[in-house]
PDB file of N, CA and C in Angstrom:
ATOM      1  N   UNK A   1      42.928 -28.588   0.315  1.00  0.00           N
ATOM      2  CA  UNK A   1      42.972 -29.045  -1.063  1.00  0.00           C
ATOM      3  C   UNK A   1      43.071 -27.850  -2.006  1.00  0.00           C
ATOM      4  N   UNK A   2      43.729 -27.714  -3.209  1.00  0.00           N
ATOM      5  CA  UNK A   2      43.860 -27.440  -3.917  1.00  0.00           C
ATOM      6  C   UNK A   2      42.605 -27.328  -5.136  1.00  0.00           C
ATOM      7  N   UNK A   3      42.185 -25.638  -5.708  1.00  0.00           N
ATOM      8  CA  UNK A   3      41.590 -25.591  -6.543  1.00  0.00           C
ATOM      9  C   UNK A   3      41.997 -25.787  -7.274  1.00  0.00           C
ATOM     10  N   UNK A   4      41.483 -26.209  -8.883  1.00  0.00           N
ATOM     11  CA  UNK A   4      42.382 -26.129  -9.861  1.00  0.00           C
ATOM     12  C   UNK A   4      41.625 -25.945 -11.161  1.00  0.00           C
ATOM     13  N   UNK A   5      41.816 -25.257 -12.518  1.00  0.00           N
ATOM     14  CA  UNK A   5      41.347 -24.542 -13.412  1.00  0.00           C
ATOM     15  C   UNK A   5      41.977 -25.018 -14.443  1.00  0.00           C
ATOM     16  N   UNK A   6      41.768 -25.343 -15.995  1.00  0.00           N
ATOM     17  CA  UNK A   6      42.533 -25.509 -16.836  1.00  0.00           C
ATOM     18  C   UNK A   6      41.607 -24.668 -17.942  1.00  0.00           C
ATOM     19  N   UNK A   7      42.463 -23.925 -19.188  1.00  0.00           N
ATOM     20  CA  UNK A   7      41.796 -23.202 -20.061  1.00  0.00           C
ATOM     21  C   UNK A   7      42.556 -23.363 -21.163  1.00  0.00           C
ATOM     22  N   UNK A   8      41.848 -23.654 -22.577  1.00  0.00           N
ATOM     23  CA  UNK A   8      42.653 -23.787 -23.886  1.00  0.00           C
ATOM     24  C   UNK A   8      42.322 -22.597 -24.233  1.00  0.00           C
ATOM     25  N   UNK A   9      43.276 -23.106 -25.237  1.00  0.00           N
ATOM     26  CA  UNK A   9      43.274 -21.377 -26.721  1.00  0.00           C
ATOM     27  C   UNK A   9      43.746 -22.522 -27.654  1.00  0.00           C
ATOM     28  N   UNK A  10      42.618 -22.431 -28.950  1.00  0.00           N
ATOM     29  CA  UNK A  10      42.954 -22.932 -30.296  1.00  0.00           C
ATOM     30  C   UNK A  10      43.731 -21.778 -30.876  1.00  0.00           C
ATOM     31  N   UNK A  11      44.766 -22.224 -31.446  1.00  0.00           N
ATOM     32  CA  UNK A  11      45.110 -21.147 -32.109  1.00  0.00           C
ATOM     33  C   UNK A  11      46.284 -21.738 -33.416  1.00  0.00           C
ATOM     34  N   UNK A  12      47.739 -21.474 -32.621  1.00  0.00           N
ATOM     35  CA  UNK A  12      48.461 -21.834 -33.803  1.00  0.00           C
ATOM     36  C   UNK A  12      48.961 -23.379 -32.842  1.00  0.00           C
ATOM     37  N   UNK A  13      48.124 -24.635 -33.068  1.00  0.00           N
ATOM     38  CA  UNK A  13      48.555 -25.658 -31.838  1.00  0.00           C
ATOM     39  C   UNK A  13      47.143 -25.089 -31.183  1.00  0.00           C
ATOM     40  N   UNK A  14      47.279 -26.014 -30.019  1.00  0.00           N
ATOM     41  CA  UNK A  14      46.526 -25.606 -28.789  1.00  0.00           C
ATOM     42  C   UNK A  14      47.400 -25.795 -27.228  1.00  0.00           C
ATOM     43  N   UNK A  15      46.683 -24.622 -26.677  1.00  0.00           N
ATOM     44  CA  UNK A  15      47.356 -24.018 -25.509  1.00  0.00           C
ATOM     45  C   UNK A  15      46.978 -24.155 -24.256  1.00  0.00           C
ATOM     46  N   UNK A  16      47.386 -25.159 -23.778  1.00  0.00           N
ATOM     47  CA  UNK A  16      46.819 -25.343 -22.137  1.00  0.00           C
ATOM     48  C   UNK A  16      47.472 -24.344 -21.331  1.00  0.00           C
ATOM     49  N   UNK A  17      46.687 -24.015 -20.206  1.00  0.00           N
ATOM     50  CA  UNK A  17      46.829 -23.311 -19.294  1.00  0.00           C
ATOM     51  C   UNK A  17      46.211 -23.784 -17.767  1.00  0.00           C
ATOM     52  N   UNK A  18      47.110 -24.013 -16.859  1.00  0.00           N
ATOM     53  CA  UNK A  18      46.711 -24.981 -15.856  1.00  0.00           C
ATOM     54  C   UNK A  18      47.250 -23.828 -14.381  1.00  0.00           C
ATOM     55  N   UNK A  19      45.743 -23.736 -13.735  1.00  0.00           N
ATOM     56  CA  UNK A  19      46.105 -23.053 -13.087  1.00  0.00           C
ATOM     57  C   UNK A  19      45.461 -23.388 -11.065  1.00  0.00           C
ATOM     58  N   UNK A  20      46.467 -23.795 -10.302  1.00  0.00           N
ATOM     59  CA  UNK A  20      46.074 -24.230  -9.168  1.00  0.00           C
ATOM     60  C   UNK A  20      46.182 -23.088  -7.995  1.00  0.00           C
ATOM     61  N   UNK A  21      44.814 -22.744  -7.361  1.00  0.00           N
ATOM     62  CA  UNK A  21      45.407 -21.988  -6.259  1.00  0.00           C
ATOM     63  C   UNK A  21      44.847 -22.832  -4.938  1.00  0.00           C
ATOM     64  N   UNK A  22      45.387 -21.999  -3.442  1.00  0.00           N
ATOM     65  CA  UNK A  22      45.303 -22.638  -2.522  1.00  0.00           C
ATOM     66  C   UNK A  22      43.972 -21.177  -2.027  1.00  0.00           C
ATOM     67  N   UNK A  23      42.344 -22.205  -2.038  1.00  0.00           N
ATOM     68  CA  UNK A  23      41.668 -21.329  -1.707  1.00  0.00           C
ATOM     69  C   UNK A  23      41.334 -20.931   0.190  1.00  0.00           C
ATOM     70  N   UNK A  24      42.280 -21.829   1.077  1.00  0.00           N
ATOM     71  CA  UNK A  24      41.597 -21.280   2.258  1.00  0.00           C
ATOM     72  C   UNK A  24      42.618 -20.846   3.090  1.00  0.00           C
ATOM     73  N   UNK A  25      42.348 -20.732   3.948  1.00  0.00           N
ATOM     74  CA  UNK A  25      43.396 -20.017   5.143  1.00  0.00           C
ATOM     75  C   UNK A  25      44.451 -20.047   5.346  1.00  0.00           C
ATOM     76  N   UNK A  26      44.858 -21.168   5.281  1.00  0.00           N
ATOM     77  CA  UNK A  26      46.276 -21.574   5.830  1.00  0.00           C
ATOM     78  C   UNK A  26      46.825 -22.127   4.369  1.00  0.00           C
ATOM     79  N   UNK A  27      48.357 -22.102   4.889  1.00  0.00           N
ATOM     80  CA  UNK A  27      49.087 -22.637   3.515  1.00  0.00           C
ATOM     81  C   UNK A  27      48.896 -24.131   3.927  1.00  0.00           C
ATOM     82  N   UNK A  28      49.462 -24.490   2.637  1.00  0.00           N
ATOM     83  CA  UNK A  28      49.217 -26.108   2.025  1.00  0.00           C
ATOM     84  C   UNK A  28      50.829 -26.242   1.718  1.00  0.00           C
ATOM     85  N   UNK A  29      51.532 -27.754   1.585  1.00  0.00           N
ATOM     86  CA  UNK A  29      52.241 -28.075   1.453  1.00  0.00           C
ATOM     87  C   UNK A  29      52.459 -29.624   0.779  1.00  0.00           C
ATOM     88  N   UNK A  30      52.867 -29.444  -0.648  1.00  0.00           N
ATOM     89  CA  UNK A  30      52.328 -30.772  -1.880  1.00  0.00           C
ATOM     90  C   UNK A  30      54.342 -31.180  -2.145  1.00  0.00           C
ATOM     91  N   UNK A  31      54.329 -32.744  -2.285  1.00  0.00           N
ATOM     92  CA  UNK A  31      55.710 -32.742  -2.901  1.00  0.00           C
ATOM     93  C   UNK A  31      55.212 -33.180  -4.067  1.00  0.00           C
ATOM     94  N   UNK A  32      56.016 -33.005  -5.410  1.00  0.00           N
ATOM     95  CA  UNK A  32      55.973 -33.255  -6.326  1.00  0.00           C
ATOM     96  C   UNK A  32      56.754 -34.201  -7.089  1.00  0.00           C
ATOM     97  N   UNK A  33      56.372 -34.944  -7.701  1.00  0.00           N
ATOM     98  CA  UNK A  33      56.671 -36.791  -7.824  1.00  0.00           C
ATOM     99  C   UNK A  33      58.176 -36.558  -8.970  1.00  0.00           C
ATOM    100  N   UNK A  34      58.260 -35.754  -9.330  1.00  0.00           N
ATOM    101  CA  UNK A  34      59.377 -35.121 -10.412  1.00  0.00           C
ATOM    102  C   UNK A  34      59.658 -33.772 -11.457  1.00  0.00           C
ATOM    103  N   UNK A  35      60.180 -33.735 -11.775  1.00  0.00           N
ATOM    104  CA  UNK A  35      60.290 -32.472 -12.293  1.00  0.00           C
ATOM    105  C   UNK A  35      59.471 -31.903 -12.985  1.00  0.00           C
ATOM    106  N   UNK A  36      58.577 -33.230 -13.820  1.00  0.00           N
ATOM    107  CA  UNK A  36      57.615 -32.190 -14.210  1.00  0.00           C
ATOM    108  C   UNK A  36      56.409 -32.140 -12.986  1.00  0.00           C
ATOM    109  N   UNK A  37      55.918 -30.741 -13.300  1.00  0.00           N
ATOM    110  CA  UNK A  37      55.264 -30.400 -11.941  1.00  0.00           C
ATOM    111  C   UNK A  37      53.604 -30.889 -12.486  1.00  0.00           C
ATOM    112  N   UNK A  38      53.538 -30.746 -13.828  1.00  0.00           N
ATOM    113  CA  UNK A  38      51.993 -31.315 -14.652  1.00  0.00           C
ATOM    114  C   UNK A  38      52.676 -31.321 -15.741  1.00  0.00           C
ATOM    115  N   UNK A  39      51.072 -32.712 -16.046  1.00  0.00           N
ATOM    116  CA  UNK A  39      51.410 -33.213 -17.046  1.00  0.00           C
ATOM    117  C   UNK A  39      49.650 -32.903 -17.876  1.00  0.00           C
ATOM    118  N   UNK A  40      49.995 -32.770 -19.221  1.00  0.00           N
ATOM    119  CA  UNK A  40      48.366 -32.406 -19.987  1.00  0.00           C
ATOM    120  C   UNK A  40      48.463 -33.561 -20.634  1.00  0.00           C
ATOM    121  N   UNK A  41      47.008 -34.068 -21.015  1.00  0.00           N
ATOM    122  CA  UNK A  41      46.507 -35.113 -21.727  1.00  0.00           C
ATOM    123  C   UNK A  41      45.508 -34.803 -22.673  1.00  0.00           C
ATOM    124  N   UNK A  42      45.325 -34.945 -23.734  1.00  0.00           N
ATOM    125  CA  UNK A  42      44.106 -34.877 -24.591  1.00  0.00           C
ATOM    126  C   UNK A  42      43.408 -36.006 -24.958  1.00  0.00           C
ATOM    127  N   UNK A  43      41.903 -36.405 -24.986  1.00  0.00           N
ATOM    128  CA  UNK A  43      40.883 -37.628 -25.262  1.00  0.00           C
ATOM    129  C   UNK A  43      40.331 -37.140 -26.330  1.00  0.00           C
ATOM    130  N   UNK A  44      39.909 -37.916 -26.950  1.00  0.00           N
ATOM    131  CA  UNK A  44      38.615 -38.182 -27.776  1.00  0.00           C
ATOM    132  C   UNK A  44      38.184 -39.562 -27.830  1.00  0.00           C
ATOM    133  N   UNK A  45      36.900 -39.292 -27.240  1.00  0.00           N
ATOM    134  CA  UNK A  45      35.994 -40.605 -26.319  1.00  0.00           C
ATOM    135  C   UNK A  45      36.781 -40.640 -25.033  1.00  0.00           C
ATOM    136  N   UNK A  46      37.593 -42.066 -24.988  1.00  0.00           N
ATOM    137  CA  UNK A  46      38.108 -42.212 -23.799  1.00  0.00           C
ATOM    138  C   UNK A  46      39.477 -42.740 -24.676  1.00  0.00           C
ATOM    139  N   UNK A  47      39.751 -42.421 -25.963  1.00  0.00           N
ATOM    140  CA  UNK A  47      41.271 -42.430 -26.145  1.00  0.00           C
ATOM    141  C   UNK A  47      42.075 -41.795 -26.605  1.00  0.00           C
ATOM    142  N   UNK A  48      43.139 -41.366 -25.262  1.00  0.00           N
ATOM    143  CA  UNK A  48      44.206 -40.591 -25.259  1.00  0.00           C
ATOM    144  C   UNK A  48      45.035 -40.472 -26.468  1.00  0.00           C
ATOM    145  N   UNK A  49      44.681 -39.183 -27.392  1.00  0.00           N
ATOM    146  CA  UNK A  49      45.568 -39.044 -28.450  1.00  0.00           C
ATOM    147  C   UNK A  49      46.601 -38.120 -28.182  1.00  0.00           C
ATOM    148  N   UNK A  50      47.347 -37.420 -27.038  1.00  0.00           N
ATOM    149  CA  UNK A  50      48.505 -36.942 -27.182  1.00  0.00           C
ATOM    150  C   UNK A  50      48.572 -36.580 -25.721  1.00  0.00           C
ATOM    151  N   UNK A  51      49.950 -36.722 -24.972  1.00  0.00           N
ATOM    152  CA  UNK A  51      50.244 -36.308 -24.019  1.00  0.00           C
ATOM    153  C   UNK A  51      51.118 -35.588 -23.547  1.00  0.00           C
ATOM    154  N   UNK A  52      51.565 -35.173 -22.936  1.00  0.00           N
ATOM    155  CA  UNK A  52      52.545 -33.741 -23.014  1.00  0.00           C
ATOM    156  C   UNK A  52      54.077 -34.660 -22.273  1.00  0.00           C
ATOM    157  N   UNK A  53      54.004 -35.486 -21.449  1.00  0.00           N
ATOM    158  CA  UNK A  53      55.408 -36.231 -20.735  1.00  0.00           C
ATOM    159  C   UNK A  53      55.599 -37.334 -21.747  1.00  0.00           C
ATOM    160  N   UNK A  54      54.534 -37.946 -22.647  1.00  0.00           N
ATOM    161  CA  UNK A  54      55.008 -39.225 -23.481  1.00  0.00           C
ATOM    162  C   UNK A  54      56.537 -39.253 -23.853  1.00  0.00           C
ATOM    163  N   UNK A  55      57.487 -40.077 -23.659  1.00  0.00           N
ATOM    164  CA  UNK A  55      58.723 -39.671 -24.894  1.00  0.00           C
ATOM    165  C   UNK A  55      59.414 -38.987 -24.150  1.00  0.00           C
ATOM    166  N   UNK A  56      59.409 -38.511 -22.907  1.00  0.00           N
ATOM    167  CA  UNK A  56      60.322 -37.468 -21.795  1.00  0.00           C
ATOM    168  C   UNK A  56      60.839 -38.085 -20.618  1.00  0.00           C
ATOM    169  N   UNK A  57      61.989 -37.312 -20.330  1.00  0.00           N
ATOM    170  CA  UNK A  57      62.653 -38.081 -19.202  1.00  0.00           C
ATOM    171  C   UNK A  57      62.409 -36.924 -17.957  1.00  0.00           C
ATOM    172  N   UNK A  58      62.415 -37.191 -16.956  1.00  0.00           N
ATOM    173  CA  UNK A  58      61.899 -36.397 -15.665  1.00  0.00           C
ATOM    174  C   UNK A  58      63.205 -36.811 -15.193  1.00  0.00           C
ATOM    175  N   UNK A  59      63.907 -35.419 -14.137  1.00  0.00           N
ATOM    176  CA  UNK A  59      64.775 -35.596 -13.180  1.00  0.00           C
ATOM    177  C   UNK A  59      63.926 -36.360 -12.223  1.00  0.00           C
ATOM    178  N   UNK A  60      63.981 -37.612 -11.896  1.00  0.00           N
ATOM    179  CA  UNK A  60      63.270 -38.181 -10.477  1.00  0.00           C
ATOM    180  C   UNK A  60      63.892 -38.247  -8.806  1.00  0.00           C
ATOM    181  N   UNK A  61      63.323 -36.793  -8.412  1.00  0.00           N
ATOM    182  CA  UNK A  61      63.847 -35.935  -7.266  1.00  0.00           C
ATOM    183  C   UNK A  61      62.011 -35.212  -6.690  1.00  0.00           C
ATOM    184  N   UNK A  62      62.076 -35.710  -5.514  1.00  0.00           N
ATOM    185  CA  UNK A  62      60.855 -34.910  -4.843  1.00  0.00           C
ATOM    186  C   UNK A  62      61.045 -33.838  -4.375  1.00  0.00           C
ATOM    187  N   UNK A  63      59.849 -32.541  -4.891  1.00  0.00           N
ATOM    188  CA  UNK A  63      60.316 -31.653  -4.379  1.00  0.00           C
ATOM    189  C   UNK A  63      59.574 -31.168  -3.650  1.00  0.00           C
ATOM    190  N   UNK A  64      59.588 -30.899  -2.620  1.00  0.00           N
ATOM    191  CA  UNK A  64      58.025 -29.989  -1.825  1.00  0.00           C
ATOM    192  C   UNK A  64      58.140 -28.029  -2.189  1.00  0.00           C
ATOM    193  N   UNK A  65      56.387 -27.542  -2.153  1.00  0.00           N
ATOM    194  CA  UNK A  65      56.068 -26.583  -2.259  1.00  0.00           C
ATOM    195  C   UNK A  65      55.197 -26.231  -1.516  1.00  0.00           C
ATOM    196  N   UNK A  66      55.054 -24.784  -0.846  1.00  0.00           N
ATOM    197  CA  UNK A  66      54.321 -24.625  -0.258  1.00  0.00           C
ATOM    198  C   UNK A  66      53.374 -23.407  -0.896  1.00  0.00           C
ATOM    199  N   UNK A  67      52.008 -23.630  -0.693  1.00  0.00           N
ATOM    200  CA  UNK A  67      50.937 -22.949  -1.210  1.00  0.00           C
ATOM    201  C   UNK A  67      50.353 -21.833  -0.344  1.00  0.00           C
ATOM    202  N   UNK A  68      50.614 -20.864  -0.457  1.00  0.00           N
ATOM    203  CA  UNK A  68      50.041 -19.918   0.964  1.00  0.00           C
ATOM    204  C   UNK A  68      48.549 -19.323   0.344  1.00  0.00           C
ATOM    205  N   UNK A  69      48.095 -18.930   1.619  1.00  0.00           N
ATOM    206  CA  UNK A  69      46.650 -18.995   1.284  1.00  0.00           C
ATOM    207  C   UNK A  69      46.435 -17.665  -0.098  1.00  0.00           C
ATOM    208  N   UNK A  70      45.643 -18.156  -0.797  1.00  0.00           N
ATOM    209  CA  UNK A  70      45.365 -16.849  -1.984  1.00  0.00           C
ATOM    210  C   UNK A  70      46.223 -17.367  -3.082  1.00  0.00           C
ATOM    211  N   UNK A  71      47.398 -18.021  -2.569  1.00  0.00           N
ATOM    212  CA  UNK A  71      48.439 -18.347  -3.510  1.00  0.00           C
ATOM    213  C   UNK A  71      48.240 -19.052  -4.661  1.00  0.00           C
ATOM    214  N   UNK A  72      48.583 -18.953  -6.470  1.00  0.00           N
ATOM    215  CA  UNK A  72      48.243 -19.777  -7.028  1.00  0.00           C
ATOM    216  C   UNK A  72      49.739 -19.904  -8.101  1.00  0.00           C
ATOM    217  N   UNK A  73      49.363 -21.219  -8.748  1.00  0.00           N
ATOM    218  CA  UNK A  73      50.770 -21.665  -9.420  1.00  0.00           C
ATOM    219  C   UNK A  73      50.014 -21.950 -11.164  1.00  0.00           C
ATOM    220  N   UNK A  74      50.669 -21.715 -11.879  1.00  0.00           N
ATOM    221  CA  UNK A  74      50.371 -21.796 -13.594  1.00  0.00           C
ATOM    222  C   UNK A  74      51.317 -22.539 -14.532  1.00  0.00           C
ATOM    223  N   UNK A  75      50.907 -23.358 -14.895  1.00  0.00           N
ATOM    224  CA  UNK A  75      51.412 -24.525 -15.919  1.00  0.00           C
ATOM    225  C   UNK A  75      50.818 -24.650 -16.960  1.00  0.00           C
ATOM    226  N   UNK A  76      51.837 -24.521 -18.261  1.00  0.00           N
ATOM    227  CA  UNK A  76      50.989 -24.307 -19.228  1.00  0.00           C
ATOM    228  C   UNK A  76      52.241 -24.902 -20.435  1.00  0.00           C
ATOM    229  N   UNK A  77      51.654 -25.330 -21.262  1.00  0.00           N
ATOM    230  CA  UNK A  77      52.103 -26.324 -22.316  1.00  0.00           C
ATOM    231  C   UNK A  77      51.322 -26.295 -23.849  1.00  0.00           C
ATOM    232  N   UNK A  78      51.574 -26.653 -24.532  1.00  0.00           N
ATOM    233  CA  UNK A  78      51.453 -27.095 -25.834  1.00  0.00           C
ATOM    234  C   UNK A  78      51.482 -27.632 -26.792  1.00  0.00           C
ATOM    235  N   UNK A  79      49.840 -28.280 -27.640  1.00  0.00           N
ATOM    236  CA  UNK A  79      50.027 -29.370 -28.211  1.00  0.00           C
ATOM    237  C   UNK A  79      49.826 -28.908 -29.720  1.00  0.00           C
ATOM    238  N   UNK A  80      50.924 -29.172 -30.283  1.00  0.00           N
ATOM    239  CA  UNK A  80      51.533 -28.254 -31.248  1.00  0.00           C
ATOM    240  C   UNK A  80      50.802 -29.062 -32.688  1.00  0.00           C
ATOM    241  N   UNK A  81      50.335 -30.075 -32.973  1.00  0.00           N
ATOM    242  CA  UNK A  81      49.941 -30.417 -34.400  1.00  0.00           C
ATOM    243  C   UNK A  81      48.387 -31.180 -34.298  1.00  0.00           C
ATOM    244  N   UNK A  82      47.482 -30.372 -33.753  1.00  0.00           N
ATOM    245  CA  UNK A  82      46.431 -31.223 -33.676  1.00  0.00           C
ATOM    246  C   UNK A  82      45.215 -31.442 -34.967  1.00  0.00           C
ATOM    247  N   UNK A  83      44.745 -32.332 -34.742  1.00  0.00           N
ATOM    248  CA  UNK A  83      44.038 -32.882 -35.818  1.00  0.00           C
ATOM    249  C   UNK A  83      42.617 -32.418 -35.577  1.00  0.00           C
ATOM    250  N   UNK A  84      41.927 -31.330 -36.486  1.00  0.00           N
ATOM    251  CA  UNK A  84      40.550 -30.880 -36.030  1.00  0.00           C
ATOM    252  C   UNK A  84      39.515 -32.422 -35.595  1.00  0.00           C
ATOM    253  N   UNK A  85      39.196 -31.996 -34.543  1.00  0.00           N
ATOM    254  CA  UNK A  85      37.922 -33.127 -34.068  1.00  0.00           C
ATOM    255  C   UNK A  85      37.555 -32.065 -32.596  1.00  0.00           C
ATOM    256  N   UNK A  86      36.832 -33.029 -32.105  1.00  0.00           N
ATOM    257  CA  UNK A  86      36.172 -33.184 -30.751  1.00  0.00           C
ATOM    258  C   UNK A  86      36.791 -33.633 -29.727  1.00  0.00           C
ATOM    259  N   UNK A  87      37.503 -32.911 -28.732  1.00  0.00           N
ATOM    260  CA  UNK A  87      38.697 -33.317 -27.823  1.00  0.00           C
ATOM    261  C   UNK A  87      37.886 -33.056 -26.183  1.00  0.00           C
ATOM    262  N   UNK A  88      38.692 -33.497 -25.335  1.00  0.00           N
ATOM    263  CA  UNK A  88      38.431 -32.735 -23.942  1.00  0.00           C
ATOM    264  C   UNK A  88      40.096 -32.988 -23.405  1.00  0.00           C
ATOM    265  N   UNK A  89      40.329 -32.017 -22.780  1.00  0.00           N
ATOM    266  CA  UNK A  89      41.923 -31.445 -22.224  1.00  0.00           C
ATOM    267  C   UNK A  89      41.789 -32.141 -20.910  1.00  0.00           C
ATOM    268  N   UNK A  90      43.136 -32.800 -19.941  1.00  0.00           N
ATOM    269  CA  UNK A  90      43.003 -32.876 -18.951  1.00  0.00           C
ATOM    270  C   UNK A  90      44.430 -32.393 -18.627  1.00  0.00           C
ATOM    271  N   UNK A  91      44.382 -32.023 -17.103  1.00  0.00           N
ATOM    272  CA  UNK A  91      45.520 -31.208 -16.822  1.00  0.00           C
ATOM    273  C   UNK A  91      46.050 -31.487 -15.514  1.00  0.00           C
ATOM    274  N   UNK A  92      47.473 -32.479 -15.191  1.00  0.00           N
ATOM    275  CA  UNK A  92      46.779 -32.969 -13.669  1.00  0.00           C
ATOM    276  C   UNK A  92      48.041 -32.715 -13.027  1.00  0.00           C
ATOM    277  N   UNK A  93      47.933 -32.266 -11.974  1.00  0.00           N
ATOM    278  CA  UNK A  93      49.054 -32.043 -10.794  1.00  0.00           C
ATOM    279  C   UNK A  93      50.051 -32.905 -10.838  1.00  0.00           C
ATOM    280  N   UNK A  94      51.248 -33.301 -10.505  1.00  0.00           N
ATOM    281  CA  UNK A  94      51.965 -34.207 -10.448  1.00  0.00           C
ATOM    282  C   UNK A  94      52.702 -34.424  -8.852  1.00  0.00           C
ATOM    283  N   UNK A  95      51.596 -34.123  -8.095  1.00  0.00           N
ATOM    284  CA  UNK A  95      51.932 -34.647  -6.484  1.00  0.00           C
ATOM    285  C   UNK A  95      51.446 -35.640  -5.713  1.00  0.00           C
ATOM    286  N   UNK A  96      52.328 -36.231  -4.811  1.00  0.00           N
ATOM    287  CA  UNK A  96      52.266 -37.739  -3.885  1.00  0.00           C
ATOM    288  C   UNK A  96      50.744 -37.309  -3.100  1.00  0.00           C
ATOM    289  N   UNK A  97      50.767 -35.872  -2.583  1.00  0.00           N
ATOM    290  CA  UNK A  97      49.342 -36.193  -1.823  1.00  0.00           C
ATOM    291  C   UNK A  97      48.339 -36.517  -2.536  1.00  0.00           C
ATOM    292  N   UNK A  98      47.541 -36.016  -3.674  1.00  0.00           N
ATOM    293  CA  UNK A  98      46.539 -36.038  -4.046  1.00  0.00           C
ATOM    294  C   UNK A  98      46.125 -36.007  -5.183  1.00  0.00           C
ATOM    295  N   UNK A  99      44.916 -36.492  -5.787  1.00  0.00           N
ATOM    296  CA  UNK A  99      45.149 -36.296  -7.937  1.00  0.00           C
ATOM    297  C   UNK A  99      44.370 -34.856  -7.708  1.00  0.00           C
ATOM    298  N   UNK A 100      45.195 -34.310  -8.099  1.00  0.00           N
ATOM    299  CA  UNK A 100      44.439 -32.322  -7.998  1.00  0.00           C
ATOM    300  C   UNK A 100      44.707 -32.456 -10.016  1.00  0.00           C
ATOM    301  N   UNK A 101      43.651 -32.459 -10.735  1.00  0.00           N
ATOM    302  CA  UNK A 101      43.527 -32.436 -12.164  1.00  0.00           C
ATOM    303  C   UNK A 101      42.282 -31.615 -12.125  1.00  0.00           C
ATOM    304  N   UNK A 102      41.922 -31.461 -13.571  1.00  0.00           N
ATOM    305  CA  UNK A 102      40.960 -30.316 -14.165  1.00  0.00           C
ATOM    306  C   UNK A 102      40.857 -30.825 -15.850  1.00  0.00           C
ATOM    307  N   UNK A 103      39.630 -30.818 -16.051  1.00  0.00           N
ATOM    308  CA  UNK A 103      39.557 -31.266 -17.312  1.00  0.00           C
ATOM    309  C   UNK A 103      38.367 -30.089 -17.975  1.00  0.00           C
ATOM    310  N   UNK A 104      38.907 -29.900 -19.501  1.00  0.00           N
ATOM    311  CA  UNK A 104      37.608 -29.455 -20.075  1.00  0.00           C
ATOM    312  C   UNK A 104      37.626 -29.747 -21.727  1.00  0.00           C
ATOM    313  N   UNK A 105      36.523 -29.929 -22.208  1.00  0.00           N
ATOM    314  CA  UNK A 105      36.249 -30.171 -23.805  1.00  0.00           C
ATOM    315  C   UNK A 105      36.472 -28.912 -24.561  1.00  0.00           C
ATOM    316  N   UNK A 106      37.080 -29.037 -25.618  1.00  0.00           N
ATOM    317  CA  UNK A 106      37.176 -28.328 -27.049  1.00  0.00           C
ATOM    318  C   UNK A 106      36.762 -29.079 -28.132  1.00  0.00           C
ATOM    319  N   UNK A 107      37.062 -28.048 -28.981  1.00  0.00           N
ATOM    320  CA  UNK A 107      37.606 -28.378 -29.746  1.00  0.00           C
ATOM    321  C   UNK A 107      38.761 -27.529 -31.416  1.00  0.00           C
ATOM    322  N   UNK A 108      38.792 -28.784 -32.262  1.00  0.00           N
ATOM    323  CA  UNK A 108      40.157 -27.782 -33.128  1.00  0.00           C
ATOM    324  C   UNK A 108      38.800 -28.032 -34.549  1.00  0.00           C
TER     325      UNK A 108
END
């Protein structure tokens, strides 16, 4: 399985940073459901005020990757007009094996 890390930056927008590595021995091997490889979500409470694929079209083509051990992969996006409040970020893999996501609270 797959570790996985996500980190904002308030700044100009806010800045996800999604970062998965493969922590053990052997490589790993994930296909991915379409082109986008992750997708970010933002909550406040439990409702989703902005998502990063809403409104987008994905080439729908599986692709496999392989993760060698130590190996890590970085996805990172931006939610460009946010409204100061109390948020939590989620950040989630977009592969058939497993929900490999990472979530954490901010705020703007």
């Amino acid at each position: 399985m797959l570790d996985a890390a996500l980190e904002v930056t308030v700044g100009d927008g806010v800045h996800f940073t999604f970062t998965v590595t493969n922590p053990g021995d052997t490589p790993l091997e994930v296909t991915f459901r379409d082109a986008c490889r992750a997708d970010f979500a933002v909550y406040e409470d439990d409702t989703e005020m902005w998502r990063y694929s809403d409104g987008k079209a994905f080439a729908q083509v599986l692709t496999p990757a392989d993760f060698q051990p130590g190996e890590s992969a970085t996805f990172e996006e931006t939610w460009p007009d946010p409204t100061p409040g109390d948020y939590t970020a989620e950040a989630t893999l977009r592969v058939v094996e497993d929900e490999i996501s990472a979530r954490t609270p901010f705020s703007v």
